[in-house]
C-alpha atoms as a PDB file:
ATOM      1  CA  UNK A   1      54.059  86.754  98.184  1.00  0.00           C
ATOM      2  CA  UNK A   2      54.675  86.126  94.589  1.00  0.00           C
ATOM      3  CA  UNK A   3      55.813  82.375  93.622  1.00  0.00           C
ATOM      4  CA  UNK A   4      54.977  79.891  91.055  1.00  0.00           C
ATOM      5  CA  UNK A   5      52.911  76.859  92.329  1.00  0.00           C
ATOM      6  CA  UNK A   6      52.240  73.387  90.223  1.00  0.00           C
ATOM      7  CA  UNK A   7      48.974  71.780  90.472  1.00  0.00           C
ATOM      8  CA  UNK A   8      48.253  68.310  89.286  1.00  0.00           C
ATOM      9  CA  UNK A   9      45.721  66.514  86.761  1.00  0.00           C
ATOM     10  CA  UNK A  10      44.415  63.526  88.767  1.00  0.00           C
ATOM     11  CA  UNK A  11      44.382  60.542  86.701  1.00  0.00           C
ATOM     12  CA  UNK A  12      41.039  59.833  84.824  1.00  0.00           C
ATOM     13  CA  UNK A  13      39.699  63.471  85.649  1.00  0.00           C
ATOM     14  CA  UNK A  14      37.763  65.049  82.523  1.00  0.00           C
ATOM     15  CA  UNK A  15      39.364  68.376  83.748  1.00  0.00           C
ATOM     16  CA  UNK A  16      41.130  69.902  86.751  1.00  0.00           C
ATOM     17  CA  UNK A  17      39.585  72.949  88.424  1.00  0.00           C
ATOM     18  CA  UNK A  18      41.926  75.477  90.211  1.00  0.00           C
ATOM     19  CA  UNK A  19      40.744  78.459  92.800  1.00  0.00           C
ATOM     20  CA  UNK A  20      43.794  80.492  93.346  1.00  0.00           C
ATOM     21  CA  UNK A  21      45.380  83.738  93.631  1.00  0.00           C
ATOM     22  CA  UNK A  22      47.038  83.413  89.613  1.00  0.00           C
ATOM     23  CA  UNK A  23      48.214  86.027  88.213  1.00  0.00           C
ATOM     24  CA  UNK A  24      49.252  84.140  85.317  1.00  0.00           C
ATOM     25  CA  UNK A  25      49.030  80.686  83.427  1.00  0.00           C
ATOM     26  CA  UNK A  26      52.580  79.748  82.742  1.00  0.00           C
ATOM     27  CA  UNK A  27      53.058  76.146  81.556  1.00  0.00           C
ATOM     28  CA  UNK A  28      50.746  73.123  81.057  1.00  0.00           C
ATOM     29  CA  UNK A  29      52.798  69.816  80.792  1.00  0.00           C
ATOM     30  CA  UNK A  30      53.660  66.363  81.511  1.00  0.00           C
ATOM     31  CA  UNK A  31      55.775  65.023  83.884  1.00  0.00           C
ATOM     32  CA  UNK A  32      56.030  61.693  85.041  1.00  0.00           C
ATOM     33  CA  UNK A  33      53.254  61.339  82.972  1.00  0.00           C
ATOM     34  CA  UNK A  34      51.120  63.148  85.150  1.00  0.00           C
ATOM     35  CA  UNK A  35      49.948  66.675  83.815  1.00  0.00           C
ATOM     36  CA  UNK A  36      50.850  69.161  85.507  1.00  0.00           C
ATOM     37  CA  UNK A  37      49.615  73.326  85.110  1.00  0.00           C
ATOM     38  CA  UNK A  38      52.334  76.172  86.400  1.00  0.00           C
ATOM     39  CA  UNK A  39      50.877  79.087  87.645  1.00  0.00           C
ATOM     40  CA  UNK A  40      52.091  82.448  88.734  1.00  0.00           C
ATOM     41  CA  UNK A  41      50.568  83.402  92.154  1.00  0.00           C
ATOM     42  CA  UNK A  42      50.662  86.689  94.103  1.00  0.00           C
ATOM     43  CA  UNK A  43      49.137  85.585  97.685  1.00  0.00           C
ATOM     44  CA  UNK A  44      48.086  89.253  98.701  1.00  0.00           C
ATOM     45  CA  UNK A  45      45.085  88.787  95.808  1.00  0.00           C
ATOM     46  CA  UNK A  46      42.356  87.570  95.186  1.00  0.00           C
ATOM     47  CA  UNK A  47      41.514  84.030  94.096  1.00  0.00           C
ATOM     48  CA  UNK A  48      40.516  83.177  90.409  1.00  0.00           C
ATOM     49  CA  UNK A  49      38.967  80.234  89.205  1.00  0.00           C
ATOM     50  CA  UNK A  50      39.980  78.315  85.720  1.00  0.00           C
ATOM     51  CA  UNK A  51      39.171  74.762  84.585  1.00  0.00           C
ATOM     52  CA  UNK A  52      41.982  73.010  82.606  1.00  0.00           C
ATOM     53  CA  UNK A  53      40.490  70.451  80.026  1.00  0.00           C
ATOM     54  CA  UNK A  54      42.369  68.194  78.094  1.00  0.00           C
ATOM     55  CA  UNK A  55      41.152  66.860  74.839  1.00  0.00           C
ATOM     56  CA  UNK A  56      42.286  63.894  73.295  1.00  0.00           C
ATOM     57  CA  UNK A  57      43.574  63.671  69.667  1.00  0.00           C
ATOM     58  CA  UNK A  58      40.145  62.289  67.096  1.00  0.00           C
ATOM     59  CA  UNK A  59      37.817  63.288  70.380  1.00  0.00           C
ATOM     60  CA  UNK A  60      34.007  64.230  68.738  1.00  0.00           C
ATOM     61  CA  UNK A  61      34.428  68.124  69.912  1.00  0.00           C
ATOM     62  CA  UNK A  62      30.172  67.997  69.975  1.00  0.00           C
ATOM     63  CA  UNK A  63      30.284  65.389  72.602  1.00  0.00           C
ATOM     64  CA  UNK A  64      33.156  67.526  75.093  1.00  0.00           C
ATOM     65  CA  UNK A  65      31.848  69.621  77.642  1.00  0.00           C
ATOM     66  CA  UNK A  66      34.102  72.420  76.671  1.00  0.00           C
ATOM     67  CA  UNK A  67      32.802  76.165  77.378  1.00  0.00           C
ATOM     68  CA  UNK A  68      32.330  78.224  74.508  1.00  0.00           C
ATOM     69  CA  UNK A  69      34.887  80.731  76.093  1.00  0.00           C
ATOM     70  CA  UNK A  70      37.809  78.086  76.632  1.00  0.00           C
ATOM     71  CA  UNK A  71      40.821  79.269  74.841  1.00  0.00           C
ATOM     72  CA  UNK A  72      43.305  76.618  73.319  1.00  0.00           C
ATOM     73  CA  UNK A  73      46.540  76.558  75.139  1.00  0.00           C
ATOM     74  CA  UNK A  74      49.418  74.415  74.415  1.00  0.00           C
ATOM     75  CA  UNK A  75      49.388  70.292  73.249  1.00  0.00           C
ATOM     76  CA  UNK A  76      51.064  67.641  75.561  1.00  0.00           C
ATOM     77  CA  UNK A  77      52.032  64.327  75.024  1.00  0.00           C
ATOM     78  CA  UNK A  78      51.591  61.388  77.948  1.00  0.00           C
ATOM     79  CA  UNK A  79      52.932  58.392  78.364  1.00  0.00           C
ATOM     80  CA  UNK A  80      56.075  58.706  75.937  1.00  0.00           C
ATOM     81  CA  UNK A  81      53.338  60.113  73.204  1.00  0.00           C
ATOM     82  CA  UNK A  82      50.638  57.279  73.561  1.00  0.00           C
ATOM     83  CA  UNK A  83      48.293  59.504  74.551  1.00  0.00           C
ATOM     84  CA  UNK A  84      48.250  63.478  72.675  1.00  0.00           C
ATOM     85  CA  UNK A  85      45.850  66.192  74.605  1.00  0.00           C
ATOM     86  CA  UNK A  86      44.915  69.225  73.882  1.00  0.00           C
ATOM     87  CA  UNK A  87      44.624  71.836  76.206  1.00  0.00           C
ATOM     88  CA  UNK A  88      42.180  74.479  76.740  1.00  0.00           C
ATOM     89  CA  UNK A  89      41.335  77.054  79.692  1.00  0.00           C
ATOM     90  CA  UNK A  90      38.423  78.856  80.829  1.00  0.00           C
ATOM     91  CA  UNK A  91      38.111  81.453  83.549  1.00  0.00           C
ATOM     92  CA  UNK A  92      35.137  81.123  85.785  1.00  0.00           C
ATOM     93  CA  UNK A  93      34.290  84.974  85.839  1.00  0.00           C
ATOM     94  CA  UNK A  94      30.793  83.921  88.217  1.00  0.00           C
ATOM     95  CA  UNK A  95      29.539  81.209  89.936  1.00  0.00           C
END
């Protein structure tokens, strides 16, 4: 079956780690000041693992554990702009 699920940053988390049958990345945003990743799915395949990490606005870049591979995706702003991330995504190709 092909939908499109949401999954959820948990507050304080450095990034959130997905393992799911995604066919594509759709959307990273904020709502309810919670951010939140859309995802196409296709059920009859095989899961794929990415990591979604956020990077605040004047973060050091040395000091992030940020693969080498992640690829910059969109910027959101939380809590009515207080707070301005950056978001990147890696696929986990092996584990």
């Amino acid at each position: 079956m092909r939908t499109i699920y949401k999954y959820k940053m948990e507050p304080g988390a450095a990034c959130l780690r997905i393992e799911a049958p995604i066919v594509k990345l759709l959307s990273v945003q904020c709502q309810r000041s919670v951010i939140c990743v859309w995802a196409e799915v296709d059920t009859s395949l095989p899961n794929r693992k990415f990591i979604i990490t956020p990077i605040g606005t004047g973060w050091d870049l040395d000091m992030v554990e940020l693969p080498k591979d992640a690829i910059y995706w969109d910027t959101v702003q939380q809590f009515g702009g207080d707070l301005v991330w950056h978001v990147y995504y890696t696929e986990i190709k092996n584990d």
